[in-house]
N, C-alpha and C. Protein backbone atom coordinates (compact mmCIF):
# COMPACT_ATOMS: atom_id res chain seq x y z
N UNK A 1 0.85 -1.18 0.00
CA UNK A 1 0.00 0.00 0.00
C UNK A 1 0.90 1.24 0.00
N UNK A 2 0.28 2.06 -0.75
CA UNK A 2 1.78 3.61 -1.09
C UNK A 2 1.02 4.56 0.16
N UNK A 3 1.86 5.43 0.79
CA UNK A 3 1.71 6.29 1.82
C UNK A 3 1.47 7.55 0.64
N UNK A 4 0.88 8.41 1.61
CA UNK A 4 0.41 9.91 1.19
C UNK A 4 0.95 10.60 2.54
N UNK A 5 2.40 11.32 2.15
CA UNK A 5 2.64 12.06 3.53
C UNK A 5 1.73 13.02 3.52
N UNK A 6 1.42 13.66 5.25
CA UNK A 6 0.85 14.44 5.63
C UNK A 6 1.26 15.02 6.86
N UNK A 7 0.72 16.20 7.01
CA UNK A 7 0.91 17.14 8.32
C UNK A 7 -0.96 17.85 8.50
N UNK A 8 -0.99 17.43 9.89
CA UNK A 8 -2.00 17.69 10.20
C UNK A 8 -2.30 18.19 11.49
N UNK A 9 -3.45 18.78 11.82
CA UNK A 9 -3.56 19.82 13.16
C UNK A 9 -4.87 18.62 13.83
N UNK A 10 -4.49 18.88 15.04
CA UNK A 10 -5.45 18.51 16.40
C UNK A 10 -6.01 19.58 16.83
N UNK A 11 -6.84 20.36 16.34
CA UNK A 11 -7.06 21.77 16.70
C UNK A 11 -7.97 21.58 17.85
N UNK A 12 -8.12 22.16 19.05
CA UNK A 12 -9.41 22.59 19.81
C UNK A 12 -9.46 23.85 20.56
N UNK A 13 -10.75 23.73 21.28
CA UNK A 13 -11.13 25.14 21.79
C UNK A 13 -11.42 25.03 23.08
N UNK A 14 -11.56 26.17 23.84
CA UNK A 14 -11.37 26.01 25.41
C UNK A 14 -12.56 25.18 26.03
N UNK A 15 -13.78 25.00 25.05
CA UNK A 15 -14.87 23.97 25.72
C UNK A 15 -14.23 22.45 25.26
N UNK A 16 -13.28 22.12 24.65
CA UNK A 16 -12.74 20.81 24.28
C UNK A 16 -13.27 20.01 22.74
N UNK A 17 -13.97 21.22 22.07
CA UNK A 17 -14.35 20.43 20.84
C UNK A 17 -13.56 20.52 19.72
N UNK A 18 -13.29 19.52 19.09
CA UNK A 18 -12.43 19.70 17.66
C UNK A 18 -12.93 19.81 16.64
N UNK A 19 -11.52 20.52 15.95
CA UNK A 19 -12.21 21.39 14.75
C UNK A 19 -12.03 20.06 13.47
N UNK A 20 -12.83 20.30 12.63
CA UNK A 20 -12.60 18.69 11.56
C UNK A 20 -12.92 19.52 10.29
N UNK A 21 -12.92 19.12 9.38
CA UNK A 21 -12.99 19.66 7.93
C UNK A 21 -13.57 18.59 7.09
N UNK A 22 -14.25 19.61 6.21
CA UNK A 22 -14.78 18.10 4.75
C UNK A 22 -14.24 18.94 3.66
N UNK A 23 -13.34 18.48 2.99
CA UNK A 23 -12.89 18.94 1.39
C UNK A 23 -14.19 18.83 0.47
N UNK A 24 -13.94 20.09 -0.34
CA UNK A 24 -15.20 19.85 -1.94
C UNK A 24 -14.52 18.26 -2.32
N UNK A 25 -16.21 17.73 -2.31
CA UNK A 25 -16.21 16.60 -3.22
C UNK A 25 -15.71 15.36 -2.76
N UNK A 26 -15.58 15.83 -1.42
CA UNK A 26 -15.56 14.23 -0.27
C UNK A 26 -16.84 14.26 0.28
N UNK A 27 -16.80 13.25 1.18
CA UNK A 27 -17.78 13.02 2.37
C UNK A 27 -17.78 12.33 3.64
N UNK A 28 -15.96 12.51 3.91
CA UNK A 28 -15.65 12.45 5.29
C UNK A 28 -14.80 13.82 5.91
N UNK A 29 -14.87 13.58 7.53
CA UNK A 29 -14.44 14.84 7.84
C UNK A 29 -13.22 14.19 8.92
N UNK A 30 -12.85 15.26 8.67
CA UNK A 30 -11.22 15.25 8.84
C UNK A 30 -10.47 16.17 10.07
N UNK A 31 -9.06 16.17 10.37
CA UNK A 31 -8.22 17.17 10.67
C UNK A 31 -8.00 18.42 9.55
N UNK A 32 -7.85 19.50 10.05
CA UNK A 32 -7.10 20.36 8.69
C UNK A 32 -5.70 20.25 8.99
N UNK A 33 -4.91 20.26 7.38
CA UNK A 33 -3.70 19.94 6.92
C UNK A 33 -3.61 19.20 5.48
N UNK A 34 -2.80 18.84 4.88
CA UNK A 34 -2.41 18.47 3.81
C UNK A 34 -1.24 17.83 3.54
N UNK A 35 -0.74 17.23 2.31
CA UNK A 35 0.05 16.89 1.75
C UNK A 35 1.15 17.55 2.39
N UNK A 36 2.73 16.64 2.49
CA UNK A 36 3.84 17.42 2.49
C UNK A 36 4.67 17.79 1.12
N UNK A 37 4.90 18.65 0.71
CA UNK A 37 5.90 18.82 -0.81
C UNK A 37 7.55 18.03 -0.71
N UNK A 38 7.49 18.17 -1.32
CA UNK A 38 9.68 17.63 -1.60
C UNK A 38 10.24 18.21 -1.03
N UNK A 39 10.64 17.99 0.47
CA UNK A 39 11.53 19.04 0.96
C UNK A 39 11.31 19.72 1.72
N UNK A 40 9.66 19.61 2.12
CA UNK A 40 9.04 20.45 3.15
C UNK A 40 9.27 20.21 4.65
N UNK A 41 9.21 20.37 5.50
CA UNK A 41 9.20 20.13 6.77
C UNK A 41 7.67 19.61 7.10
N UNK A 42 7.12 19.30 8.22
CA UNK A 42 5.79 18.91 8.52
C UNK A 42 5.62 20.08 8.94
N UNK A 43 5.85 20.87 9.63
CA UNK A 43 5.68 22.17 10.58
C UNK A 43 4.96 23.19 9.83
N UNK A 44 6.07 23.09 8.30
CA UNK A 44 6.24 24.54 7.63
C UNK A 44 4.81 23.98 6.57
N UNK A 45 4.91 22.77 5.90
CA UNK A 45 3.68 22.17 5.67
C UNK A 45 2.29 22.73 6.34
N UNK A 46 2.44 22.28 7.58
CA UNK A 46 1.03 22.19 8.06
C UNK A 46 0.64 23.99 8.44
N UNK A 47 1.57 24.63 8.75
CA UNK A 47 1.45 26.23 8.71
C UNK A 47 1.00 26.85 7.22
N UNK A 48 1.64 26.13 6.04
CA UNK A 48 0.98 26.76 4.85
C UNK A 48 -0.41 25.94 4.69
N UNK A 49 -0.79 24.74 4.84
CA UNK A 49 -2.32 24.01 4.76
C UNK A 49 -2.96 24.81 5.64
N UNK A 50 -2.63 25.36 6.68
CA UNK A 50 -4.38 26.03 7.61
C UNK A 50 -4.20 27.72 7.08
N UNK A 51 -3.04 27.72 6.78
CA UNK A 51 -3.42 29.44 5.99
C UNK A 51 -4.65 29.13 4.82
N UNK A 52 -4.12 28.06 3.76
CA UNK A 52 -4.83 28.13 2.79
C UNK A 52 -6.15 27.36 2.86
N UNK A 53 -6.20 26.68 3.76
CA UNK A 53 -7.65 26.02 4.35
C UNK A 53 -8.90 26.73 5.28
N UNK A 54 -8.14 27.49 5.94
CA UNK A 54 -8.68 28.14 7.11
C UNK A 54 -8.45 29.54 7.10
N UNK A 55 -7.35 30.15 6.73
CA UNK A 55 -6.98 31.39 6.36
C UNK A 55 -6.58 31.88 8.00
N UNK A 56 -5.86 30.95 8.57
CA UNK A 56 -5.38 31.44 9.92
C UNK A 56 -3.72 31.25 9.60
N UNK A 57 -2.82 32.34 10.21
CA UNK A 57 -1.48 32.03 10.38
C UNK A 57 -1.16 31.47 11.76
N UNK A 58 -0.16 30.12 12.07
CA UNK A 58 -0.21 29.75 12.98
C UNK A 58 1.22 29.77 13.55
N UNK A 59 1.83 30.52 14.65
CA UNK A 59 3.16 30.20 14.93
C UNK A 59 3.52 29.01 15.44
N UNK A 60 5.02 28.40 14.64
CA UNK A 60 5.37 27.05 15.11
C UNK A 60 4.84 26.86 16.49
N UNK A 61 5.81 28.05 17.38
CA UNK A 61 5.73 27.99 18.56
C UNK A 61 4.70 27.71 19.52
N UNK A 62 3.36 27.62 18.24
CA UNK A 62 2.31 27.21 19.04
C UNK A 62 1.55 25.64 18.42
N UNK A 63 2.70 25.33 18.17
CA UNK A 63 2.18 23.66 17.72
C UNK A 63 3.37 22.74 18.65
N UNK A 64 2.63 21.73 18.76
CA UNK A 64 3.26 21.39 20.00
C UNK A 64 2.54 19.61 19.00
N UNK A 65 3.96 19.00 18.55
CA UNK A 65 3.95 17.34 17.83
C UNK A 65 3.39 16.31 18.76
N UNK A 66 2.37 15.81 18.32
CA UNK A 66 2.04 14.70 18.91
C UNK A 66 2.35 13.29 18.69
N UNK A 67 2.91 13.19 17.07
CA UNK A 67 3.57 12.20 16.87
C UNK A 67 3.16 11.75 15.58
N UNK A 68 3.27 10.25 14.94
CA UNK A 68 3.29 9.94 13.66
C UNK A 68 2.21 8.95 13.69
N UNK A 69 1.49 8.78 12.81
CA UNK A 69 0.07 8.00 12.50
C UNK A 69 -0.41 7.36 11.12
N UNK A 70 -0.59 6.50 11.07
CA UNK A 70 -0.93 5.59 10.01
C UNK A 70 -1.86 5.40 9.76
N UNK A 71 -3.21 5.25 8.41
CA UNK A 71 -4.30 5.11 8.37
C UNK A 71 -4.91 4.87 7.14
N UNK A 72 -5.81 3.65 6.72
CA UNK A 72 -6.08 3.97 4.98
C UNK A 72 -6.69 5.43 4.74
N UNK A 73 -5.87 5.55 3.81
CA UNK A 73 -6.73 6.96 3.48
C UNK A 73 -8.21 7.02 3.16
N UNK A 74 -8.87 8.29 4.00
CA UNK A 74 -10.23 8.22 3.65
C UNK A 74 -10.32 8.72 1.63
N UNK A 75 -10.16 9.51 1.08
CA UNK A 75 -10.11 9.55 -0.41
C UNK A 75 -9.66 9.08 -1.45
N UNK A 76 -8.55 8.24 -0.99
CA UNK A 76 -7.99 7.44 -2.23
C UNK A 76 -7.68 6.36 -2.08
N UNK A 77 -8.30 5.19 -1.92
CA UNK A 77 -8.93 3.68 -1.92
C UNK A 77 -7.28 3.04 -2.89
N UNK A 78 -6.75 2.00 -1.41
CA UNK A 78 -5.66 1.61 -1.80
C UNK A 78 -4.50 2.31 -1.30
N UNK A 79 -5.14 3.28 -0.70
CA UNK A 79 -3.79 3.97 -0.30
C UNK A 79 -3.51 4.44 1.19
N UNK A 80 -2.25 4.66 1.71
CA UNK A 80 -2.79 5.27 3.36
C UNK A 80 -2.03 6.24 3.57
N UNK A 81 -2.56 6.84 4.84
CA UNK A 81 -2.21 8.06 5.37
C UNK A 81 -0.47 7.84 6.04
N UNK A 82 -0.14 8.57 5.67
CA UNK A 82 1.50 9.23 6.86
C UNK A 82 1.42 9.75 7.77
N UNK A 83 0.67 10.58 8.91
CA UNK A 83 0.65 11.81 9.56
C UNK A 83 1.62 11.95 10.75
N UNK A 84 1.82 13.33 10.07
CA UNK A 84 2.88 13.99 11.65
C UNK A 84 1.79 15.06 11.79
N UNK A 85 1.55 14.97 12.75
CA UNK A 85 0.05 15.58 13.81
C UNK A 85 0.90 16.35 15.18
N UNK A 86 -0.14 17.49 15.06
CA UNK A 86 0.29 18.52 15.90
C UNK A 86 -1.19 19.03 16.65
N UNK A 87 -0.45 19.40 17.97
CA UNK A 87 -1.47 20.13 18.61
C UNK A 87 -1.32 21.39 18.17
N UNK A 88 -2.61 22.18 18.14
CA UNK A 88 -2.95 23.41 18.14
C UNK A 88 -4.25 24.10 18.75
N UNK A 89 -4.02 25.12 19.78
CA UNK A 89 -4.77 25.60 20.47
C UNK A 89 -5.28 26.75 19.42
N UNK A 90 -6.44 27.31 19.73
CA UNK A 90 -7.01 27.80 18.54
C UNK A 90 -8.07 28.34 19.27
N UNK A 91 -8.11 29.95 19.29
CA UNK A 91 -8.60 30.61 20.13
C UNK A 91 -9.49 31.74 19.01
N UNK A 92 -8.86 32.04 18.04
CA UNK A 92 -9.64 32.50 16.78
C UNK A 92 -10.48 31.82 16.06
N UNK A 93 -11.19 32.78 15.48
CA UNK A 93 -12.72 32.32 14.46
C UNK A 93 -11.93 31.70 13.05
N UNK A 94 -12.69 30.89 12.56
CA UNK A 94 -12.10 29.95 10.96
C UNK A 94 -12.97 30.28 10.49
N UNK A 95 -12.61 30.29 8.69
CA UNK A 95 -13.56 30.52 7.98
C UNK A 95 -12.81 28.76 6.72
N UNK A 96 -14.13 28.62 5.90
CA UNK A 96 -13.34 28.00 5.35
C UNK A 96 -12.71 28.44 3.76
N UNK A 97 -11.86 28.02 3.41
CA UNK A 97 -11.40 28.69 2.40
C UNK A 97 -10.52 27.64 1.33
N UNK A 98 -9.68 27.95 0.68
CA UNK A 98 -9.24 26.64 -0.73
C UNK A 98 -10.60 25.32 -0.98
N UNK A 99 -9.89 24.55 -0.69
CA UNK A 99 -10.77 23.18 -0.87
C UNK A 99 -12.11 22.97 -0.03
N UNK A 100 -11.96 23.55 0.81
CA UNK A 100 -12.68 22.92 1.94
C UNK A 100 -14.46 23.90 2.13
N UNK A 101 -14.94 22.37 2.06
CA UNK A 101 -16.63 22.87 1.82
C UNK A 101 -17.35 23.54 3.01
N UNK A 102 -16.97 22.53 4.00
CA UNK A 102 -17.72 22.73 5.53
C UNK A 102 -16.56 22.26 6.88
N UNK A 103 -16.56 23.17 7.68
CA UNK A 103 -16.14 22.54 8.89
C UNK A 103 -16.74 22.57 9.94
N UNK A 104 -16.80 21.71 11.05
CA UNK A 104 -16.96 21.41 12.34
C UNK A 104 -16.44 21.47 13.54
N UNK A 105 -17.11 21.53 14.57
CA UNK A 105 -16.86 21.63 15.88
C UNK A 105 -17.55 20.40 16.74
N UNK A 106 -16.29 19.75 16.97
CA UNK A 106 -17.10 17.88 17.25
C UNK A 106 -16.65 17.67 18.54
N UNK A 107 -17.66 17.13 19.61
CA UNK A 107 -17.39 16.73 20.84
C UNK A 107 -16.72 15.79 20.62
N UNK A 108 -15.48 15.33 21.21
CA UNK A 108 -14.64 14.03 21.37
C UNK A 108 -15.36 13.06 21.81
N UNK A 109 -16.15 13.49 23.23
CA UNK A 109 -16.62 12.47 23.99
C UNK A 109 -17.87 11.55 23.53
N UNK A 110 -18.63 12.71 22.78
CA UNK A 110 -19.94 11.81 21.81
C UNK A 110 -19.81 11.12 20.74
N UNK A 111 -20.22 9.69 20.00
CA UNK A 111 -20.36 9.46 18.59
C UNK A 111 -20.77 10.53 18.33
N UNK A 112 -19.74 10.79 16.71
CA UNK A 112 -20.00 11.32 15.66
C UNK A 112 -21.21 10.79 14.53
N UNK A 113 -22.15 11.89 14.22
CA UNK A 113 -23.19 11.63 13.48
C UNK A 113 -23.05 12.19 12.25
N UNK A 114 -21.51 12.09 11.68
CA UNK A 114 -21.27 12.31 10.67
C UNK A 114 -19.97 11.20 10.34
N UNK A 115 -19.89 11.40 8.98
CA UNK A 115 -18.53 10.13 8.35
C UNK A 115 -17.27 10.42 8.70
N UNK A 116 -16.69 9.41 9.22
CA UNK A 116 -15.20 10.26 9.96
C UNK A 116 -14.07 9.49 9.04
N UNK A 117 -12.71 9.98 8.61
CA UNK A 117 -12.22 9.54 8.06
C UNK A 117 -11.31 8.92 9.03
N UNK A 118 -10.81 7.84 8.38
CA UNK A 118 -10.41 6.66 9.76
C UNK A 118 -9.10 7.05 10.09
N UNK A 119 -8.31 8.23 9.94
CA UNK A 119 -7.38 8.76 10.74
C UNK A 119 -8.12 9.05 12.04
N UNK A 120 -8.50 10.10 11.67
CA UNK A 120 -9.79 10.81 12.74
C UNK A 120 -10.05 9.91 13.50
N UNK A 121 -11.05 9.13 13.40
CA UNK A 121 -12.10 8.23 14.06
C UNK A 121 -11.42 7.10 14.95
N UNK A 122 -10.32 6.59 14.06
CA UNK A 122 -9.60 5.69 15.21
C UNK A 122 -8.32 5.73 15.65
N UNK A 123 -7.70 7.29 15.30
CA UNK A 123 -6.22 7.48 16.03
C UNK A 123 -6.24 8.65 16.59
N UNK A 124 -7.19 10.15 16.30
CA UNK A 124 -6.93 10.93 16.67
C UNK A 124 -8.22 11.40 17.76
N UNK A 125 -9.19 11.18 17.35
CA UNK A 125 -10.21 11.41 18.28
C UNK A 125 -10.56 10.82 19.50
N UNK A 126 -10.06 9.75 19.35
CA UNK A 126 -9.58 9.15 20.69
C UNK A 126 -8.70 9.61 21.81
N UNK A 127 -7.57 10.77 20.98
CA UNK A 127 -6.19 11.42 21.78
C UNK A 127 -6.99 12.95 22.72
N UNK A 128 -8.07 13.03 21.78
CA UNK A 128 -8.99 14.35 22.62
C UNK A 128 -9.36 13.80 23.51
N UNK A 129 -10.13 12.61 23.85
CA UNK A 129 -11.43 12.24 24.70
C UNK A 129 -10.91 12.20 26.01
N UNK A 130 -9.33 11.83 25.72
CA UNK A 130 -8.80 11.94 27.55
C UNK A 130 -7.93 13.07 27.86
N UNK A 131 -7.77 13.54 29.10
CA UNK A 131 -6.79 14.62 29.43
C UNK A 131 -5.53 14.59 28.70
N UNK A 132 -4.86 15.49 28.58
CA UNK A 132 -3.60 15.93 27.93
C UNK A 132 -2.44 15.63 28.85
């Protein structure tokens, strides 16, 4: 199975809900972040994906690595995820912007009543539901 590197955010807010994303023309929801380029760092990656996703600038200094994660990819069947995943506290309003159709604000602690892409659903949403 071929990997799709990625850099991706654990975003939440001071009531504990995370932020998730659905790209135009999917129909699962996600972390925001993206692809890494040739050469990119994950950091500098995932700082240019939430500018152009979210239209927020985020200082390194406020991402704090949670580590590396494996997962079939939810969009491209046959293939899986890479992720270097970061915390990010996130105290500003998002809008959505490039790709991205709709985003959310999802309790950790409740099933989701929406399609979760199986990064999400069984590596990362699990890392919210308990204390830090």
């Amino acid at each position: 199975m071929t990997s799709i590197r990625i850099a991706a955010a654990l975003m939440s807010r001071s009531d504990g809900r995370v932020l998730l994303v659905r790209k135009r023309a999917t129909d699962s929801f996600m972390q925001p972040g993206g692809k890494i380029e040739a050469g990119e760092h994950p950091e500098a990656a995932l700082q240019r994906e939430l500018f152009e996703e979210l239209g927020i600038e985020v200082d390194p200094a406020e991402m704090t690595y949670i580590g590396r994660y494996t997962a079939p990819a939810a969009n491209e069947p046959g293939r899986q995820v890479d992720a270097e995943i970061f915390r990010v506290a996130i105290a500003r309003s998002v809008t959505p912007g490039a790709e991205i159709e709709e985003i959310l604000w999802l309790d950790p602690t409740i099933p989701a009543s929406v399609k979760l892409a199986p990064l999400t659903r069984d590596k990362l949403l699990p890392l919210c539901a308990r204390p830090e």
